[in-house]
N, C-alpha and C. Protein backbone atom coordinates (compact mmCIF):
# COMPACT_ATOMS: atom_id res chain seq x y z
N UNK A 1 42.69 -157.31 -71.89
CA UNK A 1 42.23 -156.23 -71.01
C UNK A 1 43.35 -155.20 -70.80
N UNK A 2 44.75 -155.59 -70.84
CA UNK A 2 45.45 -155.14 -70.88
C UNK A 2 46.15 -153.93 -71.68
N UNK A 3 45.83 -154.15 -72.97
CA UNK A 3 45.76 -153.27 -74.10
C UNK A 3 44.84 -152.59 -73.78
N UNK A 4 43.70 -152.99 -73.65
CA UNK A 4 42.33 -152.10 -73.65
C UNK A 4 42.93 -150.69 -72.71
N UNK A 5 43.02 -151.58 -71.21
CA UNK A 5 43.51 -150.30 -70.02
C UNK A 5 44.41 -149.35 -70.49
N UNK A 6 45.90 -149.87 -71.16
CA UNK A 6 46.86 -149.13 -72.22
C UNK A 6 46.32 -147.97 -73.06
N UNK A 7 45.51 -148.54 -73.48
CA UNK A 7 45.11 -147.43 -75.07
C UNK A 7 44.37 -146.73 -73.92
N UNK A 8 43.42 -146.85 -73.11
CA UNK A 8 42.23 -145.71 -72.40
C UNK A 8 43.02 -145.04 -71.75
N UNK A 9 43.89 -145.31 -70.87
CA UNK A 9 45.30 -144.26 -70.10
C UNK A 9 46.10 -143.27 -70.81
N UNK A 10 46.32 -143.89 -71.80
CA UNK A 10 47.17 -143.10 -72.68
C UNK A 10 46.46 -141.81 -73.18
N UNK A 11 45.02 -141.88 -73.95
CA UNK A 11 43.78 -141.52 -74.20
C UNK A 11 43.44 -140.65 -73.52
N UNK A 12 43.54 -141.00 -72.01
CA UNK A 12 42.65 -140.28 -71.01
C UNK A 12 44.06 -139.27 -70.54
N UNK A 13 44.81 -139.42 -69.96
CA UNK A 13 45.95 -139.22 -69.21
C UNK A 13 47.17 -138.85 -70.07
N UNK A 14 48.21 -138.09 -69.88
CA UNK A 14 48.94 -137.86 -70.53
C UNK A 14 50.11 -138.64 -70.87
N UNK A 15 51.62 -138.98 -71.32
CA UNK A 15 52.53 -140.10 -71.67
C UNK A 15 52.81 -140.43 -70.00
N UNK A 16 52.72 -139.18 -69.13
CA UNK A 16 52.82 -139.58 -67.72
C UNK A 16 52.43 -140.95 -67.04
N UNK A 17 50.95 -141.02 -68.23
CA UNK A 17 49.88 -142.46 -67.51
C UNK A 17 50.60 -143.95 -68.08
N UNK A 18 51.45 -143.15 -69.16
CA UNK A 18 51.87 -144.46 -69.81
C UNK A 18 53.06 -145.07 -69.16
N UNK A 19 53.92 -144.43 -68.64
CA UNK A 19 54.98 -144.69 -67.82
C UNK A 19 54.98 -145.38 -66.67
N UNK A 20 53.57 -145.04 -65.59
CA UNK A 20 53.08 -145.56 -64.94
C UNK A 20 52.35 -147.02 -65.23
N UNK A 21 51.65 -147.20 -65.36
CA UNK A 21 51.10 -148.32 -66.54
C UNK A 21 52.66 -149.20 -66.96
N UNK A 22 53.10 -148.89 -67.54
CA UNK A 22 54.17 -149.29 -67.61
C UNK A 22 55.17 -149.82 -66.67
């Protein structure tokens, strides 16, 4: 689920979402 949420944030949201997420 984890990946899943990863890839759709990234996807949806800019590297911003990934950092967060992160």
């Amino acid at each position: 689920v984890a990946r899943l949420d990863f890839h759709t944030a990234e996807v949806d949201v800019p590297p911003a979402g990934m950092i967060l997420v992160c």
